[in-house]
Protein backbone atom coordinates (compact mmCIF):
# COMPACT_ATOMS: atom_id res chain seq x y z
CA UNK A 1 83.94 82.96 119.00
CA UNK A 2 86.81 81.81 117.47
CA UNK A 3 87.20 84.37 114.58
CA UNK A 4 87.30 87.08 117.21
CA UNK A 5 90.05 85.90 118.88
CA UNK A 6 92.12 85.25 115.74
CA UNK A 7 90.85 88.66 115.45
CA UNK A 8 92.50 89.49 118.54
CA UNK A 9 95.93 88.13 117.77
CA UNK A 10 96.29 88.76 114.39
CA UNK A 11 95.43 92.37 113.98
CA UNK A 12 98.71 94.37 115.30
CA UNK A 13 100.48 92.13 113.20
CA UNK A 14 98.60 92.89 109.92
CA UNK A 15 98.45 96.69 111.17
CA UNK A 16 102.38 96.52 111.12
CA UNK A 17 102.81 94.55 107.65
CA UNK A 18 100.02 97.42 105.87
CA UNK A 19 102.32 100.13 107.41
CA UNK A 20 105.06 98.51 105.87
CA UNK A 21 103.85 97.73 102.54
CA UNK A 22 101.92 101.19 102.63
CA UNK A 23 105.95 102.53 102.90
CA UNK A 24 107.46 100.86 100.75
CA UNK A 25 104.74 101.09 97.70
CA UNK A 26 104.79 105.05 98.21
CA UNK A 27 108.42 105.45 98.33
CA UNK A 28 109.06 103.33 94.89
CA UNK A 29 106.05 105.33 93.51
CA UNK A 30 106.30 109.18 94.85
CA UNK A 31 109.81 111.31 95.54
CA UNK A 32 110.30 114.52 97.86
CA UNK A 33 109.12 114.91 101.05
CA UNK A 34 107.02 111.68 100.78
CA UNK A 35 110.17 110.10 100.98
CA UNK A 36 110.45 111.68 104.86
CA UNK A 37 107.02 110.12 105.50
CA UNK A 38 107.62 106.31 104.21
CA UNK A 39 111.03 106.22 106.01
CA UNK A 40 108.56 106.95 109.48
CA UNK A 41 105.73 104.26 108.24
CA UNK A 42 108.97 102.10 108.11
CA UNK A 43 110.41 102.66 110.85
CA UNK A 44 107.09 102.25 113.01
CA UNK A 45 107.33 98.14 113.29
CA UNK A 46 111.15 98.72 114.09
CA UNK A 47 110.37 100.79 117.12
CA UNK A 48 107.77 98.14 117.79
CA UNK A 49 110.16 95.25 117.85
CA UNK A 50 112.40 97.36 119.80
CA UNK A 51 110.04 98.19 122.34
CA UNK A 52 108.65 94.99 123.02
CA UNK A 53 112.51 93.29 122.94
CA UNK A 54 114.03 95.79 125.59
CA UNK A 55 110.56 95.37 127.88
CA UNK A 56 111.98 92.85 130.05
């Protein structure tokens, strides 16, 4: 029971950090429109943050 609920708290987090290293590999490694596309998987945890700082 207690790996699910590391599970549980662990896996936006880890969603956010692949996103982000998923971005930031693929813009060092491809040019063009690609570029468009990493500057969104980068900006995803940003809106994240943002969205869960201006809840209250």
């Amino acid at each position: 029971m207690k790996r699910n609920k590391t599970l549980a708290v662990w896996q936006y987090p880890f969603l956010l950090a692949l996103l982000t290293l998923i971005g930031l590999v693929w813009a060092l490694v491809e040019e063009g429109w690609v570029d468009y596309l990493c500057s969104f998987l980068l900006l995803i945890p940003i809106l994240v943050i943002l969205k869960n700082y201006y809840k209250k």
